[in-house]
N, C-alpha and C. Protein backbone atom coordinates (compact mmCIF):
# COMPACT_ATOMS: atom_id res chain seq x y z
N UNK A 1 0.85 -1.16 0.00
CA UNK A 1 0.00 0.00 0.00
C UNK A 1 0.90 1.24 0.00
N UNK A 2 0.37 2.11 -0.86
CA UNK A 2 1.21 3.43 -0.63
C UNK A 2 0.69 5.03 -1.07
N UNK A 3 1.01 6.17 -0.58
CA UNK A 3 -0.20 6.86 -0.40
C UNK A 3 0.27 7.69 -1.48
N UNK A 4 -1.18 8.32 -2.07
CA UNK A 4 -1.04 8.84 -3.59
C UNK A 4 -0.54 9.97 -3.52
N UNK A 5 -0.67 10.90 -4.66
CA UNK A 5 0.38 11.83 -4.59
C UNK A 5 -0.66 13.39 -3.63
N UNK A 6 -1.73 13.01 -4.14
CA UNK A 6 -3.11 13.56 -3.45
C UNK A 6 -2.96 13.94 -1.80
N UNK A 7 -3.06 12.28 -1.59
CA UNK A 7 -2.57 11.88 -0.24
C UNK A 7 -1.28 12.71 0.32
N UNK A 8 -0.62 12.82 0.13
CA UNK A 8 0.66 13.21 0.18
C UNK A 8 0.82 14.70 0.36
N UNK A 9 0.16 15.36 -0.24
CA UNK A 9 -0.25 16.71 -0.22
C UNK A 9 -1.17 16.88 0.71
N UNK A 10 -1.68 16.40 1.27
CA UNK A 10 -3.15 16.55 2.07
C UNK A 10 -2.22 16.51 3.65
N UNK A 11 -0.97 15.65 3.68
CA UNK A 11 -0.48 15.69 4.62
C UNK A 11 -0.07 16.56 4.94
N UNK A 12 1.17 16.89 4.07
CA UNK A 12 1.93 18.17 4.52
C UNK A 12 1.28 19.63 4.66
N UNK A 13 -0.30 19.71 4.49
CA UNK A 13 -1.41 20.26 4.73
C UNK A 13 -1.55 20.18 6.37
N UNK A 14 -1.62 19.24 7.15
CA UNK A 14 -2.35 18.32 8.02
C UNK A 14 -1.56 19.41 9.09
N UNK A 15 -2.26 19.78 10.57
CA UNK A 15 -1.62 20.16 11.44
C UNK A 15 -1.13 19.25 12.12
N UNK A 16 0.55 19.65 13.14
CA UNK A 16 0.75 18.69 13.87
C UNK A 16 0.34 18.43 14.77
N UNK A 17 1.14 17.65 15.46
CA UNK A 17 0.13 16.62 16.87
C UNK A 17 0.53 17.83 17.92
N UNK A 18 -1.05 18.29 18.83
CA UNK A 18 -0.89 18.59 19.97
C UNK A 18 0.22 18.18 20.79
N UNK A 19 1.23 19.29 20.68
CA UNK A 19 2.30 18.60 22.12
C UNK A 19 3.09 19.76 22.23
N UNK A 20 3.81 19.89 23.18
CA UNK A 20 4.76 20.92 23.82
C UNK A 20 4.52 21.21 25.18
N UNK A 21 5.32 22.34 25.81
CA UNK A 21 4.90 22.89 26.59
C UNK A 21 3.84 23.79 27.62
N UNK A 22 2.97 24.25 26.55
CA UNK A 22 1.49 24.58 27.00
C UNK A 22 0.83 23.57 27.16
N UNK A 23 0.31 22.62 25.91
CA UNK A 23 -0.25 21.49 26.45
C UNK A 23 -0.32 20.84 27.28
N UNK A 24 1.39 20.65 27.25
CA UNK A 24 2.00 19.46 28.62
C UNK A 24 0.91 20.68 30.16
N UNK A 25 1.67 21.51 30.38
CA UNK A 25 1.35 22.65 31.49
C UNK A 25 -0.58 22.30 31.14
N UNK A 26 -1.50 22.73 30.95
CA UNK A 26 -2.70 22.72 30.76
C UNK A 26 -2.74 21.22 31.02
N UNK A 27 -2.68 20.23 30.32
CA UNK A 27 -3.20 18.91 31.54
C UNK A 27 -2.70 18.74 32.50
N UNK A 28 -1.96 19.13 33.35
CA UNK A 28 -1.65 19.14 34.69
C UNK A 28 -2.61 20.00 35.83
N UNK A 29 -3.44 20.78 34.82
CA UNK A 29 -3.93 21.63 35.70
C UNK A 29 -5.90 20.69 35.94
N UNK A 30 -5.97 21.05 37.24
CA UNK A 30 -7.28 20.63 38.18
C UNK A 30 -8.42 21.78 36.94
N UNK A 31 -9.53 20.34 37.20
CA UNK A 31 -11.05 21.03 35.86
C UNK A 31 -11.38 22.34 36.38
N UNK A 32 -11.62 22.15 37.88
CA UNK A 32 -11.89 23.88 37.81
C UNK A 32 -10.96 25.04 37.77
N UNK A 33 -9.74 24.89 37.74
CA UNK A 33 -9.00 25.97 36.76
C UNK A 33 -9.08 26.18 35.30
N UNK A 34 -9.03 24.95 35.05
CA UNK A 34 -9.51 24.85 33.42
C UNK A 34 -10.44 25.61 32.78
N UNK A 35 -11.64 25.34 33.94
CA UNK A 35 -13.17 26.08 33.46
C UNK A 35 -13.18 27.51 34.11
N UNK A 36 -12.00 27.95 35.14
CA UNK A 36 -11.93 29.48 34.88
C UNK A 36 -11.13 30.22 33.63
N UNK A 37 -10.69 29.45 33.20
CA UNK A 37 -9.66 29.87 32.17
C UNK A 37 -10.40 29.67 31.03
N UNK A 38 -11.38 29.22 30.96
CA UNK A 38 -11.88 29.31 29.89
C UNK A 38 -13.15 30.20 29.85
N UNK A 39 -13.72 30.16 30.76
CA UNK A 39 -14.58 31.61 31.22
C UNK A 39 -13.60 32.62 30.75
N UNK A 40 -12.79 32.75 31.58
CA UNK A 40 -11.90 33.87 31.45
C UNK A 40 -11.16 34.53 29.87
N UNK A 41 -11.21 33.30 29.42
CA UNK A 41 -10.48 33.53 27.66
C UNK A 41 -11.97 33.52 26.94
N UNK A 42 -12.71 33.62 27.36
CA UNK A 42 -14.06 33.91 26.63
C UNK A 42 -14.62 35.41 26.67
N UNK A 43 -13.94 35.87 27.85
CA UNK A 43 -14.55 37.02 28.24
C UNK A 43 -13.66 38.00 27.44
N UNK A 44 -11.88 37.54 27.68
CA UNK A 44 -10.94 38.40 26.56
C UNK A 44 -11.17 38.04 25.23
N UNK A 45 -12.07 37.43 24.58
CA UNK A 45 -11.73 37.20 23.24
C UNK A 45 -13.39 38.54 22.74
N UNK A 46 -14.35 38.38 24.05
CA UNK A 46 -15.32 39.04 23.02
C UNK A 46 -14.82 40.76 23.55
N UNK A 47 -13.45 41.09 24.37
CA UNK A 47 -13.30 42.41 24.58
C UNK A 47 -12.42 42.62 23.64
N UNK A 48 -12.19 41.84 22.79
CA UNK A 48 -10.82 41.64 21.58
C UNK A 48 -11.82 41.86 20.54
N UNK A 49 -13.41 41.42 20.43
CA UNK A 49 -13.85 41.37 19.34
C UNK A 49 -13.44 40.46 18.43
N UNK A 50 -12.80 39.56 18.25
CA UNK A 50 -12.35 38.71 17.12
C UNK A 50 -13.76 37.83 17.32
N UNK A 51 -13.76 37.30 15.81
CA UNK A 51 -14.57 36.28 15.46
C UNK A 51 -13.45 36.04 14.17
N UNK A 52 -14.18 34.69 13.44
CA UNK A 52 -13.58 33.33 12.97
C UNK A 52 -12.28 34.15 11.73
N UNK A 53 -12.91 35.47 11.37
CA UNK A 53 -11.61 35.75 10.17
C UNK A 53 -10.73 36.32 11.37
N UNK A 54 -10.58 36.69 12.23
CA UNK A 54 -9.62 37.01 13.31
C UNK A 54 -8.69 35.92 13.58
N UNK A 55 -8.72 34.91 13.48
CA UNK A 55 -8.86 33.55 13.97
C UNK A 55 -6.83 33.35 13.15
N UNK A 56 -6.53 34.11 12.55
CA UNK A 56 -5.03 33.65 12.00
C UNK A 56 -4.57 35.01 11.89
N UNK A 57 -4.76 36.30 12.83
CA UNK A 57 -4.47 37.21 12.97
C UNK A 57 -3.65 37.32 14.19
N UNK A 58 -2.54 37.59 13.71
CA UNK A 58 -1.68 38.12 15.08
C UNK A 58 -2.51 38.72 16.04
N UNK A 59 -2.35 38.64 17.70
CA UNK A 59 -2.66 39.60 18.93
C UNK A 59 -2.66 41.38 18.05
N UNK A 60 -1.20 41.48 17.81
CA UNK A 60 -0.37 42.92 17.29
C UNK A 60 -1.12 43.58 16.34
N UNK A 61 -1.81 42.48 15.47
CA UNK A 61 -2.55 43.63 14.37
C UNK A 61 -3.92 43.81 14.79
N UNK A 62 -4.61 43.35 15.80
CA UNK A 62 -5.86 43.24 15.27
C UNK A 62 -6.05 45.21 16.24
């Protein structure tokens, strides 16, 4: 079996695997910090105003 040239392109498309240092740090942390932090990044994103075309915009420009 071997993957087409299609295939192949679709990969180097593909994001990588969740991992590093934030990640690692964020599952270590207890659900109810989690769920203030996400309250909390809900509340800065609608004082940021971004919605979905924001979404690959630097912090700096918007």
């Amino acid at each position: 079996m071997q993957l087409s040239v299609e295939g192949q392109q679709r990969l180097k498309k593909a994001p990588l695997p969740f991992a590093g240092v934030l990640p690692n740090a964020l599952s270590s942390m207890d659900e109810q910090t989690l769920a203030r932090m996400e309250q909390d990044l809900g509340t800065l994103i609608a004082i940021l105003a971004a919605d979905k075309d924001s979404a690959n915009t630097p912090l700096a420009e918007l």
